[in-house]
N, C-alpha and C. Protein backbone atom coordinates (compact mmCIF):
# COMPACT_ATOMS: atom_id res chain seq x y z
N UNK A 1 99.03 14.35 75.23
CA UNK A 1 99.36 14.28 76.63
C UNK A 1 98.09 13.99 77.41
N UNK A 2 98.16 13.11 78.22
CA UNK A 2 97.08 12.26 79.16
C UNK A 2 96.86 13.62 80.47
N UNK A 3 95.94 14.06 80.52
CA UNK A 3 95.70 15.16 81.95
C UNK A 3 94.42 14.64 82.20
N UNK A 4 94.58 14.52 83.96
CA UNK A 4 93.52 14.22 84.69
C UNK A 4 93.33 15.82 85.57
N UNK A 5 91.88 15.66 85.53
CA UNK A 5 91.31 17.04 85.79
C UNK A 5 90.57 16.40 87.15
N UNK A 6 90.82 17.03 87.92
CA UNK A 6 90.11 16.92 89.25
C UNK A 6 89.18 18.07 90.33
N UNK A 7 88.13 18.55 90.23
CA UNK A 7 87.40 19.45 90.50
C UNK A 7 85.59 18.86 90.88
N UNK A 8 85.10 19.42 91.62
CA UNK A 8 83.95 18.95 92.30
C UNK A 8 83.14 20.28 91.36
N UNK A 9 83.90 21.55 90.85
CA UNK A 9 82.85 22.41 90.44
C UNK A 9 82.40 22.39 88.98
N UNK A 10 81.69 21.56 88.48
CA UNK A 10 81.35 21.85 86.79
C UNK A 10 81.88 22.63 85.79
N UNK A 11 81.88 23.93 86.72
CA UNK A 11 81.98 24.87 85.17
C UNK A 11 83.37 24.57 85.57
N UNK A 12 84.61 24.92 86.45
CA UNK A 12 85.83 24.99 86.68
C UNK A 12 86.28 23.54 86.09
N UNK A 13 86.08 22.67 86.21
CA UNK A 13 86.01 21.25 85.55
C UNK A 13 86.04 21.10 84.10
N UNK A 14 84.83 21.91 83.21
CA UNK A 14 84.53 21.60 81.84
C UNK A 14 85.91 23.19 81.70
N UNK A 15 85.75 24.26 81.90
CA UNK A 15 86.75 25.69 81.68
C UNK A 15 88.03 24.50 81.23
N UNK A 16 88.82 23.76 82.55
CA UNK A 16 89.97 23.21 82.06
C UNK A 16 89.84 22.54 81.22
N UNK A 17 89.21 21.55 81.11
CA UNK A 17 89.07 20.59 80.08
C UNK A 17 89.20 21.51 78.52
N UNK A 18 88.22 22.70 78.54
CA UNK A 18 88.10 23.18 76.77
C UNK A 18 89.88 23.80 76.71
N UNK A 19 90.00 24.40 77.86
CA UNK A 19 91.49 24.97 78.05
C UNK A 19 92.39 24.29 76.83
N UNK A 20 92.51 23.13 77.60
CA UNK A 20 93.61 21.46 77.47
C UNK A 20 93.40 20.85 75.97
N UNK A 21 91.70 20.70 75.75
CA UNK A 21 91.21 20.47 74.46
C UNK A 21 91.68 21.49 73.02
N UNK A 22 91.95 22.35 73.84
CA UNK A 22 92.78 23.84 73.01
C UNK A 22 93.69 23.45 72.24
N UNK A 23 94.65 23.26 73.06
CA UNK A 23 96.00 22.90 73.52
C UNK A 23 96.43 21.82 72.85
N UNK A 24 95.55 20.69 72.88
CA UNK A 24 95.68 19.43 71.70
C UNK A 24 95.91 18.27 73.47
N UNK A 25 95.68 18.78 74.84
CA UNK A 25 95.50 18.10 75.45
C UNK A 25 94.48 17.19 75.13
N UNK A 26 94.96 15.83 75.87
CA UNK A 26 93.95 14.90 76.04
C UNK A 26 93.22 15.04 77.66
N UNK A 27 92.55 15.50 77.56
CA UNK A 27 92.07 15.47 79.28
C UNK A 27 90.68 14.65 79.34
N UNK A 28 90.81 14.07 80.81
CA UNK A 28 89.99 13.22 81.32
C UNK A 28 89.00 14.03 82.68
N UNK A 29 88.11 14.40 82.84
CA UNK A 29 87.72 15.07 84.40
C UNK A 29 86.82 14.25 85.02
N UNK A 30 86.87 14.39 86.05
CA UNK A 30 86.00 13.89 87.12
C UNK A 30 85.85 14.52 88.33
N UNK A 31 84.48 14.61 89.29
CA UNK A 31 84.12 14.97 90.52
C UNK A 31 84.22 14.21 91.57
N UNK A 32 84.30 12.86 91.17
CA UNK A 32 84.25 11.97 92.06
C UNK A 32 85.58 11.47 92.46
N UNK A 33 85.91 11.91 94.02
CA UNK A 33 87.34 11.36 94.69
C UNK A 33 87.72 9.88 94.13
N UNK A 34 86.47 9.01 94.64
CA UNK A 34 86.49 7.48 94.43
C UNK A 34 87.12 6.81 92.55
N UNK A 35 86.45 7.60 91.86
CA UNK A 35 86.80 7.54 90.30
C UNK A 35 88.49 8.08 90.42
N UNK A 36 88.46 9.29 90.54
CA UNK A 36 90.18 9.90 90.99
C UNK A 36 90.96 8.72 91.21
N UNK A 37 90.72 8.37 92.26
CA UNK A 37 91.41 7.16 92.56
C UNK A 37 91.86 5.85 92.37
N UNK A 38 90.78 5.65 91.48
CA UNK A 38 90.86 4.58 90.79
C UNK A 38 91.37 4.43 89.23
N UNK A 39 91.48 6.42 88.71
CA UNK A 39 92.37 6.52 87.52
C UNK A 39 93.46 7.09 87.93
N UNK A 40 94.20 6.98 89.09
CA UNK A 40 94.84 7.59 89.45
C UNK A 40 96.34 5.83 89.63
N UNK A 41 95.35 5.32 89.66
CA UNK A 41 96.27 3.29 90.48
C UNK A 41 96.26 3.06 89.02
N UNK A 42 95.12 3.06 88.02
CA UNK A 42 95.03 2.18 86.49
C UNK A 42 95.44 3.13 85.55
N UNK A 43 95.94 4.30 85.45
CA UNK A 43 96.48 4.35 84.30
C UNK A 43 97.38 5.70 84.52
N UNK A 44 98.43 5.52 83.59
CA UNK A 44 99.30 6.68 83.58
C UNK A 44 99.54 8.20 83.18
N UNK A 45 99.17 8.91 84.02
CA UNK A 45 98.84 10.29 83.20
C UNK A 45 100.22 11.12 83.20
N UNK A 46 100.38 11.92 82.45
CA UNK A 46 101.59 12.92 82.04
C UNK A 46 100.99 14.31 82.64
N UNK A 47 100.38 14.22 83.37
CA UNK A 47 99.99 15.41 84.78
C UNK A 47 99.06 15.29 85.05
N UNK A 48 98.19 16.01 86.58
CA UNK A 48 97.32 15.82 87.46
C UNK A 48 97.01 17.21 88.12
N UNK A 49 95.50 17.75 87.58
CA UNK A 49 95.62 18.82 87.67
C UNK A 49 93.99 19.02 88.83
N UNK A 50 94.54 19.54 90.23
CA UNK A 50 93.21 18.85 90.96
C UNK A 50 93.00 20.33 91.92
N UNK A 51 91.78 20.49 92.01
CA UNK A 51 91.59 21.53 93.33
C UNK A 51 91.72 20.94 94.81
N UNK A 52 91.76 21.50 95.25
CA UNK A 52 92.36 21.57 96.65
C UNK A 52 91.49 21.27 97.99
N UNK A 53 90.46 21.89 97.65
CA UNK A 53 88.88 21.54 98.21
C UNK A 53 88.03 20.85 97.71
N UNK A 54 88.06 19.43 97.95
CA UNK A 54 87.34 18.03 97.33
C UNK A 54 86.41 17.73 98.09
N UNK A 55 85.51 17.36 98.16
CA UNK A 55 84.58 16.55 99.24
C UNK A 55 85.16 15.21 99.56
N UNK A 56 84.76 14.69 100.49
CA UNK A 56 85.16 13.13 101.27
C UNK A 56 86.65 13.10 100.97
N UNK A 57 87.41 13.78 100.46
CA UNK A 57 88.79 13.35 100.47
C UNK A 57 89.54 14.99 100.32
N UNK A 58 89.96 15.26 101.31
CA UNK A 58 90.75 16.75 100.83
C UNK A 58 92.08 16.62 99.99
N UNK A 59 92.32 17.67 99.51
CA UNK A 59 92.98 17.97 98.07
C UNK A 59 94.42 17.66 98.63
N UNK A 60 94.97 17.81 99.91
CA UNK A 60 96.03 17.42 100.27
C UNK A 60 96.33 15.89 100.96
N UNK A 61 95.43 15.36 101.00
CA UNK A 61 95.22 14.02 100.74
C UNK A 61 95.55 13.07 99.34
N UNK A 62 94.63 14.38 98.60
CA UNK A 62 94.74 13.53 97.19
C UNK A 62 96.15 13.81 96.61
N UNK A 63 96.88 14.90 97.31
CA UNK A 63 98.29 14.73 96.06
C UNK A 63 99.28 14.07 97.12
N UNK A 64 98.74 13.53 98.30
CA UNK A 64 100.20 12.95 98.98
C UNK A 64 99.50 11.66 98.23
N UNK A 65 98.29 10.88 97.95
CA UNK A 65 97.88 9.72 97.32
C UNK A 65 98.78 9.42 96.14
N UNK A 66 98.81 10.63 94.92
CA UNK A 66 99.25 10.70 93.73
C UNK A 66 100.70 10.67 93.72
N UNK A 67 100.93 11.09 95.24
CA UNK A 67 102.66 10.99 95.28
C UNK A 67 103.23 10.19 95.54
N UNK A 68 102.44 8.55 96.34
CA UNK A 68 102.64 7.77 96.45
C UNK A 68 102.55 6.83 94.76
N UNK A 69 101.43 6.73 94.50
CA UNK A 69 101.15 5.96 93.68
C UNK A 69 101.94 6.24 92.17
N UNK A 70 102.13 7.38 92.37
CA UNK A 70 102.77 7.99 90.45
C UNK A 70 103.61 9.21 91.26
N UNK A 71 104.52 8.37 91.90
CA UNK A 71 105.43 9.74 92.19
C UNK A 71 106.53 10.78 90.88
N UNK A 72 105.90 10.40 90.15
CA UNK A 72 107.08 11.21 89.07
C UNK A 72 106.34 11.92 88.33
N UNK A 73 104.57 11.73 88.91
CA UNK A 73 104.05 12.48 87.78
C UNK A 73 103.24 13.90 88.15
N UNK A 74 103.59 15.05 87.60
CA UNK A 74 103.29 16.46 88.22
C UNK A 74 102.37 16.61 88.26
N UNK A 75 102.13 17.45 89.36
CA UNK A 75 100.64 17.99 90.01
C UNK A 75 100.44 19.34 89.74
N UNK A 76 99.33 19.57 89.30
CA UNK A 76 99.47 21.37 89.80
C UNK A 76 98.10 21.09 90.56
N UNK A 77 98.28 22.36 91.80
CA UNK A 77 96.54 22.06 92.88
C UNK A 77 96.26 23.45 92.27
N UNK A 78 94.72 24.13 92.26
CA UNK A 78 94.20 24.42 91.89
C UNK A 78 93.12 25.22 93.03
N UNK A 79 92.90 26.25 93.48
CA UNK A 79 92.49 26.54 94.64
C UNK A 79 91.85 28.09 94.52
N UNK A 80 91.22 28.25 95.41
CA UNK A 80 90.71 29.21 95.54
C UNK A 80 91.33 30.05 96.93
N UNK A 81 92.11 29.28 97.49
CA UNK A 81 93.10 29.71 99.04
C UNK A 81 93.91 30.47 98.57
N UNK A 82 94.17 31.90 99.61
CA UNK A 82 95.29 32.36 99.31
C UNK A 82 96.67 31.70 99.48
N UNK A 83 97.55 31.68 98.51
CA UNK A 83 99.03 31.03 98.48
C UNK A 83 99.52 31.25 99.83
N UNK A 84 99.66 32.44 100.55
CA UNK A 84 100.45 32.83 101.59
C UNK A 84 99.75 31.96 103.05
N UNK A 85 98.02 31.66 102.99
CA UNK A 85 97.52 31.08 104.15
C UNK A 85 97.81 29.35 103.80
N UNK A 86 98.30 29.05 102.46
CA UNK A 86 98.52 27.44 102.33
C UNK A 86 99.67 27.22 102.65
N UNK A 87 100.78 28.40 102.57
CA UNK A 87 102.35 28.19 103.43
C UNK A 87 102.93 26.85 102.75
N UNK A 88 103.39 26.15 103.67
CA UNK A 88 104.47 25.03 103.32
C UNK A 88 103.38 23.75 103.00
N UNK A 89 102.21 23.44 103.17
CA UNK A 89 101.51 22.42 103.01
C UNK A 89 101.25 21.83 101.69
N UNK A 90 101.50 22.46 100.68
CA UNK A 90 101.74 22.28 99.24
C UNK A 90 102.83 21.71 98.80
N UNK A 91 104.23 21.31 99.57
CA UNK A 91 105.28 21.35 99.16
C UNK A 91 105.41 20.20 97.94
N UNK A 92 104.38 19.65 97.90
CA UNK A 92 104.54 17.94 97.22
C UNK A 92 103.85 18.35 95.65
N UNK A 93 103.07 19.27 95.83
CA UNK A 93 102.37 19.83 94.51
C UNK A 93 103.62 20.46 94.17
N UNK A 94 103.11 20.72 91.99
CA UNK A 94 104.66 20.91 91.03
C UNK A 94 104.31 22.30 91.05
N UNK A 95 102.79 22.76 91.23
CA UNK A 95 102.53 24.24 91.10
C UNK A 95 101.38 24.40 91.84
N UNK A 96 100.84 25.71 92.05
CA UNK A 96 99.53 25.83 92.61
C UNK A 96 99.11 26.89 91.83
N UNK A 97 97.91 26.95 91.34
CA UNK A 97 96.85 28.01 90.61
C UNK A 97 95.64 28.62 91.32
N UNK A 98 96.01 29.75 91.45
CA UNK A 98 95.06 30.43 92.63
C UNK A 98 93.56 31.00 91.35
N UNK A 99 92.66 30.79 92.24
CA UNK A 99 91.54 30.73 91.20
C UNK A 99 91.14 32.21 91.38
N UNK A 100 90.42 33.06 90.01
CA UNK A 100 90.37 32.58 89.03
C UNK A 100 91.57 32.26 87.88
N UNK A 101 92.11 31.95 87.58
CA UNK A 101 93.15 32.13 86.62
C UNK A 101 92.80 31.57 85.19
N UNK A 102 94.12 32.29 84.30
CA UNK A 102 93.69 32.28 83.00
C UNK A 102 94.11 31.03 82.24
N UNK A 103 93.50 31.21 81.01
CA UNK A 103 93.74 30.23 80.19
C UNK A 103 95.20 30.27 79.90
N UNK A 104 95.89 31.41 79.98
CA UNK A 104 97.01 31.52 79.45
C UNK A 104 98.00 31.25 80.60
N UNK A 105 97.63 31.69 81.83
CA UNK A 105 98.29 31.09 83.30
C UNK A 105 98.62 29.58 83.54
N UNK A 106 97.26 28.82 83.64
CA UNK A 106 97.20 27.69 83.20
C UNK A 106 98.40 26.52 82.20
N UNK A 107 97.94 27.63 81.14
CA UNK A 107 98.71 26.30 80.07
C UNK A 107 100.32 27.18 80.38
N UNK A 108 101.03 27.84 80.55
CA UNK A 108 102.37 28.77 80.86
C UNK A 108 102.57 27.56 82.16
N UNK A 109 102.22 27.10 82.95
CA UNK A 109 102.51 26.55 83.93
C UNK A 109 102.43 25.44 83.76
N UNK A 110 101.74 25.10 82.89
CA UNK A 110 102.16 22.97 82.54
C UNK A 110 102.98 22.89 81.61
N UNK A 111 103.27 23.63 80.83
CA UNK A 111 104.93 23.93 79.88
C UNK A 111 105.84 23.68 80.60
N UNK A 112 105.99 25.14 81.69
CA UNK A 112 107.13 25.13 82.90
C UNK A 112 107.18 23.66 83.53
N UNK A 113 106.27 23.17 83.90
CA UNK A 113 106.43 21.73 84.63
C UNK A 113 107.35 21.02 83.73
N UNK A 114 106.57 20.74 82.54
CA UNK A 114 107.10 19.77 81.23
C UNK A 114 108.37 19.75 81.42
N UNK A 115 108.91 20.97 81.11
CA UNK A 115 110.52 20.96 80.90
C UNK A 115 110.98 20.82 82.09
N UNK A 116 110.77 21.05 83.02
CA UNK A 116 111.73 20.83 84.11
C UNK A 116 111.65 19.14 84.79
């Protein structure tokens, strides 16, 4: 399975990636919005897993982008915001992961996506 990892913070970036690499994911990461975007138009991923607080492009930017461009393909955002102060502004994301969360949180929640 193709996962794009989207995070500006290193360690939170490489954490998912070994997560996914676990898992027998194929994951791809990047910091850079501009790169995001440009694997986001050229190739097809089987989920999109991005924080919420990006530089030059905010995180709710980037999943109404992803919802345009690959609308069928699930998001989970990834955040350090409490759920209750992000309210309805998420509605387009498949899940949200309030940070820190576990390895086992994580992968339990891209299952749940899968099947549904």
């Amino acid at each position: 399975m193709n996962v794009l990892v989207i995070d500006d913070e290193k360690d939170i970036r490489d954490n998912i990636s070994t997560i996914l690499k676990k898992k027998g994911y194929d994951p791809v990461a990047t910091d850079n919005v501009r790169e995001a975007e440009n694997l986001i138009r050229t190739k097809k991923w089987d989920i999109i897993i991005s924080d919420i607080m990006i530089p030059h492009l905010g995180g709710f930017e980037l999943v109404d982008l992803i919802k345009e461009v690959a609308p069928k393909t699930p998001v989970i955002v990834v955040t350090g915001m409490d759920k209750d102060i992000l309210g309805t502004t998420l509605t387009d994301a498949d899940a949200v992961l309030t940070k820190p969360f576990t390895a086992k949180q994580l992968t339990e929640t891209i299952v749940k996506i899968m099947k549904s």
